[in-house]
Protein backbone atom coordinates (compact mmCIF):
# COMPACT_ATOMS: atom_id res chain seq x y z
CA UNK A 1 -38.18 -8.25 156.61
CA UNK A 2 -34.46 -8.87 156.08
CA UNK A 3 -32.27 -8.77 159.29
CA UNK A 4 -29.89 -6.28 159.58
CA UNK A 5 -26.27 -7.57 160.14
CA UNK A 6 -23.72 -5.80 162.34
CA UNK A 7 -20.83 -4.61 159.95
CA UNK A 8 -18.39 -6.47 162.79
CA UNK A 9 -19.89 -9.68 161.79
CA UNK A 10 -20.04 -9.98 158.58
CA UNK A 11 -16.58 -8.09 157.41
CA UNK A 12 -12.88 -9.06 158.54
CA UNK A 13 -12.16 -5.73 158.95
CA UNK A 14 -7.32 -5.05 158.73
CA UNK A 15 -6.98 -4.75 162.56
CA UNK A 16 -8.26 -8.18 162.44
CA UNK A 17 -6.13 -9.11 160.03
CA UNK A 18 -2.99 -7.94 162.03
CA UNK A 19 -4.58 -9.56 164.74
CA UNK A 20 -4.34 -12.62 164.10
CA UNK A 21 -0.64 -11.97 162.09
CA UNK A 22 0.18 -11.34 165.52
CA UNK A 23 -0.83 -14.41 167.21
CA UNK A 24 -0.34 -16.64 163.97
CA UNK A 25 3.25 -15.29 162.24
CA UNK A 26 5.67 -17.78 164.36
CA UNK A 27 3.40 -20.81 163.51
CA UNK A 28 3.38 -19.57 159.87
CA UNK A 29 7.31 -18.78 160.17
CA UNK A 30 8.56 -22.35 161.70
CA UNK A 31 6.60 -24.27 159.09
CA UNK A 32 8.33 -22.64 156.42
CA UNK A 33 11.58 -22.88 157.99
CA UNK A 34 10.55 -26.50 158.06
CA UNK A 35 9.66 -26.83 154.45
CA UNK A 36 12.57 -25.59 153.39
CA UNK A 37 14.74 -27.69 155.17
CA UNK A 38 13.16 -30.11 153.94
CA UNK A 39 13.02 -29.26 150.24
CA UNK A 40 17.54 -28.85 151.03
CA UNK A 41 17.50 -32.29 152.85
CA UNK A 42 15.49 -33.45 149.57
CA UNK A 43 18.08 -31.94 147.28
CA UNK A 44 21.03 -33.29 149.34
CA UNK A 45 19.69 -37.02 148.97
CA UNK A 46 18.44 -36.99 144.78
CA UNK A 47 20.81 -37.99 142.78
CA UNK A 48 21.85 -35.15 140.51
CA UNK A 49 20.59 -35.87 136.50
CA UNK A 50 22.91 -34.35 133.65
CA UNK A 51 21.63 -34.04 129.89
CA UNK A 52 23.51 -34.86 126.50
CA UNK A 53 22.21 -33.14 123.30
CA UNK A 54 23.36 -34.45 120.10
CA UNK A 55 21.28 -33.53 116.38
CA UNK A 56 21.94 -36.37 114.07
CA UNK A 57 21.34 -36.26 110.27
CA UNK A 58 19.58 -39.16 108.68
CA UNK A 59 22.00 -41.43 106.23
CA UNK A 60 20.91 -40.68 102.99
CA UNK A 61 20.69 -41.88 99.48
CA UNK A 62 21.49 -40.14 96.02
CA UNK A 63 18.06 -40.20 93.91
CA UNK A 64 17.37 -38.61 90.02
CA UNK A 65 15.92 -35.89 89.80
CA UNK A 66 12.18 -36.17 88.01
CA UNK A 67 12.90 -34.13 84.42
CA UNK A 68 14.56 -36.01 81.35
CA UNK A 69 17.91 -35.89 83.02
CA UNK A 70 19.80 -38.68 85.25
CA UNK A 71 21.59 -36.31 87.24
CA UNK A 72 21.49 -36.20 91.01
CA UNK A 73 19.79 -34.14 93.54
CA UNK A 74 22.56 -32.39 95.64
CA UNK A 75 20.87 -34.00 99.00
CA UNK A 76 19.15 -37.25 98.06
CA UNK A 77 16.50 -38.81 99.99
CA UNK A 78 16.48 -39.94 103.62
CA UNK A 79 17.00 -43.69 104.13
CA UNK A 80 15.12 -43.22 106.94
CA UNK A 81 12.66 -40.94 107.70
CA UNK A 82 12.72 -38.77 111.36
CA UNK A 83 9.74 -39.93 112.26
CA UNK A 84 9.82 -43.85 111.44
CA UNK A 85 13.73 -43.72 113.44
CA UNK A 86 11.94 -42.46 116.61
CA UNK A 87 9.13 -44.95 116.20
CA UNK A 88 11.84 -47.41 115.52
CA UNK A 89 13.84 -46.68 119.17
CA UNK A 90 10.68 -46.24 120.51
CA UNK A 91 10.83 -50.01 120.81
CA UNK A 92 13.15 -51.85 123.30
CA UNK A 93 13.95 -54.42 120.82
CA UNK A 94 15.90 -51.92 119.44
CA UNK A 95 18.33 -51.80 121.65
CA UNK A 96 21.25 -54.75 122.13
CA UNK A 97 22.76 -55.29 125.62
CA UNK A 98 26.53 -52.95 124.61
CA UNK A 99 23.93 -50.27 124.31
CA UNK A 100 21.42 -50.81 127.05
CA UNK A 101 25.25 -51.38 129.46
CA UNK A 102 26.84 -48.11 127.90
CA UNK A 103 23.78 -46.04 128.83
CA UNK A 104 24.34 -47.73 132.79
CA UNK A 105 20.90 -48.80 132.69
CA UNK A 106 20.79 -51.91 135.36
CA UNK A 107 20.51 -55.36 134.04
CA UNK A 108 17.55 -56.93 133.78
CA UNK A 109 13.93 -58.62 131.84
CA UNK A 110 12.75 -54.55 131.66
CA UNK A 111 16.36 -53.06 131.12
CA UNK A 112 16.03 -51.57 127.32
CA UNK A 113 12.30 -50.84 127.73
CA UNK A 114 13.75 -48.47 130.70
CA UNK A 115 16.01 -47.31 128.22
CA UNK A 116 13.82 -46.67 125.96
CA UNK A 117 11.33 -44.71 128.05
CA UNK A 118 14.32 -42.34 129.41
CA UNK A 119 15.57 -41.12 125.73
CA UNK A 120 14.12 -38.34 123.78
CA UNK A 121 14.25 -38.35 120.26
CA UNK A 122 12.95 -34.98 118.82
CA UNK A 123 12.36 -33.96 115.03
CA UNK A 124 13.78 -29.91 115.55
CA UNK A 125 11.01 -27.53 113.40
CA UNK A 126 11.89 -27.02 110.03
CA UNK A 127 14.51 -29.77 109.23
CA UNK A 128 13.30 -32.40 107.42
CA UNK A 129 16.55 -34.50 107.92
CA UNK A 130 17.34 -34.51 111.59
CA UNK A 131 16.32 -35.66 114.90
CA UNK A 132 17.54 -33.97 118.48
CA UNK A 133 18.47 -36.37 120.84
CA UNK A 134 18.73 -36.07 124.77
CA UNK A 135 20.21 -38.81 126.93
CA UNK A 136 20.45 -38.58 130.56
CA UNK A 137 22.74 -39.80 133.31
CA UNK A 138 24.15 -39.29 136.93
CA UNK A 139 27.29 -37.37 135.57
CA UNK A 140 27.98 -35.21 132.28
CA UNK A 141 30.35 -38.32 131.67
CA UNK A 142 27.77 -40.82 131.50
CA UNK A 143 24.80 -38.60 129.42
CA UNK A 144 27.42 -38.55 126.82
CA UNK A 145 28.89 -42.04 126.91
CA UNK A 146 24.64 -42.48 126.30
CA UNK A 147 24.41 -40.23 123.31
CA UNK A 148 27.38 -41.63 121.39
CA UNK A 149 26.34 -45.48 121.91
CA UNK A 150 23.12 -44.38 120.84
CA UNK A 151 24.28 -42.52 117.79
CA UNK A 152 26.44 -45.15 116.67
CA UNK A 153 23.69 -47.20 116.86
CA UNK A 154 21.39 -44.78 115.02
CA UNK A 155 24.88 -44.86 112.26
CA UNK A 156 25.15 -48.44 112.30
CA UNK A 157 21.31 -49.55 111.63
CA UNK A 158 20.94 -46.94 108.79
CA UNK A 159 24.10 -48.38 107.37
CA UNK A 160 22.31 -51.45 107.10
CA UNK A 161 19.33 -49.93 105.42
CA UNK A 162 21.52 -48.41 102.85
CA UNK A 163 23.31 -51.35 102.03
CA UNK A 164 20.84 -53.19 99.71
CA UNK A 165 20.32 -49.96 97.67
CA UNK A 166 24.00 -49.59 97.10
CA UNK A 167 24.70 -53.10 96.38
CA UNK A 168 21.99 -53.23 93.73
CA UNK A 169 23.11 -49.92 92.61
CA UNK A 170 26.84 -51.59 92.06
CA UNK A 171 25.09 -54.36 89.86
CA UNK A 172 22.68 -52.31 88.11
CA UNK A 173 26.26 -50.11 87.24
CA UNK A 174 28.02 -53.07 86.16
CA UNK A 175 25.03 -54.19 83.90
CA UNK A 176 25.02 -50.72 82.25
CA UNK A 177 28.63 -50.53 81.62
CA UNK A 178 28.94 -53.32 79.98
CA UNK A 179 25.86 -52.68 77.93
CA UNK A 180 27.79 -49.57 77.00
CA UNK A 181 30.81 -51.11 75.70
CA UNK A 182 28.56 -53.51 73.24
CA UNK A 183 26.67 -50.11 72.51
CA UNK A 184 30.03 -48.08 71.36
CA UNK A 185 31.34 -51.43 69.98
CA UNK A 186 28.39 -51.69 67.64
CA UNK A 187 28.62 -47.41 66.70
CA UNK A 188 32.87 -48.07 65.96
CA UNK A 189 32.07 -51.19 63.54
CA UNK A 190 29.13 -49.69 61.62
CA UNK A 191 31.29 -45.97 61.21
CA UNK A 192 34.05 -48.18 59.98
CA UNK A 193 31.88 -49.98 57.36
CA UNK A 194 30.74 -46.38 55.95
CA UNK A 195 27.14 -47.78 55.44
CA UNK A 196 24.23 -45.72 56.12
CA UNK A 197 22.97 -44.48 59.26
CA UNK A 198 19.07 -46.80 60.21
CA UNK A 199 17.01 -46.84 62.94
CA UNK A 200 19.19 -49.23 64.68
CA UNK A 201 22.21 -46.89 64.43
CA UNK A 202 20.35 -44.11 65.92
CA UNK A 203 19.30 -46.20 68.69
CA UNK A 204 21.99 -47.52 69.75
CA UNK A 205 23.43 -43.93 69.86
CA UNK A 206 20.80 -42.73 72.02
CA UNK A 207 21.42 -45.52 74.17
CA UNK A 208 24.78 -44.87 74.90
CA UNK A 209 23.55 -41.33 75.90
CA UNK A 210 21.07 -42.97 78.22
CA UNK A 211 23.18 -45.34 79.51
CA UNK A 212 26.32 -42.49 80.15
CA UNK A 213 23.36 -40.32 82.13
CA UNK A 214 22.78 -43.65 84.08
CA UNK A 215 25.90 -44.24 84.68
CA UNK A 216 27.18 -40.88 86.29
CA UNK A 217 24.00 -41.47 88.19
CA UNK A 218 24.50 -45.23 89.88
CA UNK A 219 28.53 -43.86 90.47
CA UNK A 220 27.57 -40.94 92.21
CA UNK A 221 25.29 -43.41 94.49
CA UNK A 222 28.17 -45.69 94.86
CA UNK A 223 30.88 -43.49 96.19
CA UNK A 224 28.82 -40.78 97.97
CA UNK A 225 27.00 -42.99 100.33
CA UNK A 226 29.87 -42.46 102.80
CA UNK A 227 29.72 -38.67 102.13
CA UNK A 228 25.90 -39.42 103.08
CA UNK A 229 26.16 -41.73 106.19
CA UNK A 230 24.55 -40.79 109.17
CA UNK A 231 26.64 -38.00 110.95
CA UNK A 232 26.27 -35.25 113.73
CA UNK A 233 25.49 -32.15 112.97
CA UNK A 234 27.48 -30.87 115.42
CA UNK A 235 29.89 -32.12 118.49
CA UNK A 236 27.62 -34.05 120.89
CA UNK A 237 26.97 -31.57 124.11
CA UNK A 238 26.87 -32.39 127.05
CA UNK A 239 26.36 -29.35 130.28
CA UNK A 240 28.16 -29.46 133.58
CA UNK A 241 25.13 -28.20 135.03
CA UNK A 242 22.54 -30.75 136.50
CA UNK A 243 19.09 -30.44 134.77
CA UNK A 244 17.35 -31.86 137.91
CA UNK A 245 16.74 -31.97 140.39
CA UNK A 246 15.92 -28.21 139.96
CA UNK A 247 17.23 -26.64 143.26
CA UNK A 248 14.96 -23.36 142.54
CA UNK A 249 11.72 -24.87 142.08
CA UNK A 250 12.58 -27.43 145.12
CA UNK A 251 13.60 -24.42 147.44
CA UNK A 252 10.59 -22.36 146.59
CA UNK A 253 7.84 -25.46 146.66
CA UNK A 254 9.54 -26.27 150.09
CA UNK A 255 9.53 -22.54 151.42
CA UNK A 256 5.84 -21.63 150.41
CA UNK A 257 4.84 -24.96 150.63
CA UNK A 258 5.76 -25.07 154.47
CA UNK A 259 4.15 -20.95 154.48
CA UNK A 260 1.02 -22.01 153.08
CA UNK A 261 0.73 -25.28 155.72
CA UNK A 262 1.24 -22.66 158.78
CA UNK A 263 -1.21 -20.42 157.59
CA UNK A 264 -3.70 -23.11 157.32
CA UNK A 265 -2.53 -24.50 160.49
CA UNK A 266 -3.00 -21.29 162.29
CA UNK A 267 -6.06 -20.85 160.54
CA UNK A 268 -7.57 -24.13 161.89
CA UNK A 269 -6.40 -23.23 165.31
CA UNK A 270 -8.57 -19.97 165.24
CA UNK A 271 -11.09 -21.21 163.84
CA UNK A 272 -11.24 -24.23 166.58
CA UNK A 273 -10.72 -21.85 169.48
CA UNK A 274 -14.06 -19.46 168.06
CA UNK A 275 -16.33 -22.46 167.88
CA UNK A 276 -15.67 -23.67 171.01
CA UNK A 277 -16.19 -20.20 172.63
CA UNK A 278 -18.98 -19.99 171.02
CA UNK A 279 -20.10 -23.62 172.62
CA UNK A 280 -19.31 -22.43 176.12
CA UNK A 281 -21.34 -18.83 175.57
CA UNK A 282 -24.40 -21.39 174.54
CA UNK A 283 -23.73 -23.53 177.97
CA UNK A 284 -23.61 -20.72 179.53
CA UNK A 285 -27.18 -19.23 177.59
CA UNK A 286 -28.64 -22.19 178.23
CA UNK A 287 -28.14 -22.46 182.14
């Protein structure tokens, strides 16, 4: 047969409930009060962190298109890809010592590794040509000091990616201009001489067309590359307002924090003083 439990014992029933609010709700109080004062004296001793946003555009390079013509794409191709730059600065090698100072990161064996672990470097959805990037420091001053160093370090490596492709570009366009001057040379002295048109003539005059496509082409790489150096998409940005610590979140961990510890507190206490009644009403069974 199952025994049949009093309804008292086995439910809390709301009077007990406000009972024990009663007797319990200054514990609970002062322990809040106490972890929020806490959570302010934590916010008045953290050093406040400011953020600097800056989207920068990957240098680029002029490229022909893939039909029969030489002519240009209006973007080109990236020099460097999103993805392989943020490897890249993933590294502290990356970064030299004007950097690693600029971004007030403290001198040391570990200093650009630090740096490196504190920048984000973001590819934004959609945009196959740009990276976000977020630098931090103690003031809005000092984020953005950051993010320019770091973009003109972003500028200034790409720059020397791009160079080899537009100094071989320059030769290539030499080499095919004065392959075009032979090429007319040769059409002038053979309309002169009135003899008749061969395979050779035809050629040559559908090398000069090849060679005047090529041309425009290699030019267009040559004197847009500045047009297509690395550049910010907009004005770096940098808020006034702190991005940590967050004094919200810290307030309300501290207040219900210190709420949740007096409950449990008060709790304990309860608990404590029921079992040791109920040692004292065995005593007192047993004698």
């Amino acid at each position: 047969m199952s025994e049949n439990v009093h309804p008292d014992q086995s439910e809390i029933s709301l009077l007990d409930v406000l009972h024990f609010i009663k007797d319990a709700y200054k514990t609970i109080l002062t322990l809040g009060v106490a972890g929020l004062a806490m959570a302010a004296s934590y916010l008045a001793v953290t050093p406040r962190q400011y953020e600097a946003v800056a989207q920068v555009a990957m240098a680029q390079i002029g490229t022909a298109n893939n039909n029969n013509n030489n002519n240009l794409t209006p973007l080109g191709i990236n020099i460097e890809e999103p993805s392989l730059l943020i490897a890249r600065l993933s590294q502290p090698t990356s970064f030299p010592a004007q950097v690693v100072g600029a971004c007030g990161v403290k001198e040391g064996a570990n200093a650009a590794a630090t740096l490196s672990k504190s920048i984000k470097l973001v590819p934004p959805k959609g945009i196959a040509n740009v990276v976000e990037l977020k630098t931090f420091g103690k003031s809005p001053e000092a984020a953005l000091i950051c993010a320019q160093a770091i973009f003109g370090l972003i500028k200034t490596t790409q720059a020397q990616l791009l160079a080899p492709f537009v100094e071989e570009a320059k030769l290539k366009l030499a080499d095919d201009i004065e392959r075009l001057a032979k090429a007319k040379d040769l059409v002038a002295k053979t309309d002169k001489s009135g003899s008749a048109i061969g395979a050779a003539y035809l050629s040559t005059r559908d090398e000069i067309r090849f060679l005047l496509d090529e041309i425009t082409a290699l030019k267009n790489v040559v004197t847009s590359n500045q047009s297509r150096a690395t550049r910010l998409i907009a004005p770096i940005y940098a808020s006034d307002t702190p991005i940590a610590p967050k004094k919200r979140v810290a307030l309300a961990a501290g207040l219900f924090g210190g709420l949740f510890l007096g409950l449990m507190l008060a709790l304990a206490r309860q608990l404590s003083i029921k079992l040791k009644a109920g040692m004292q009403e065995q005593k007192q069974g047993v004698q």
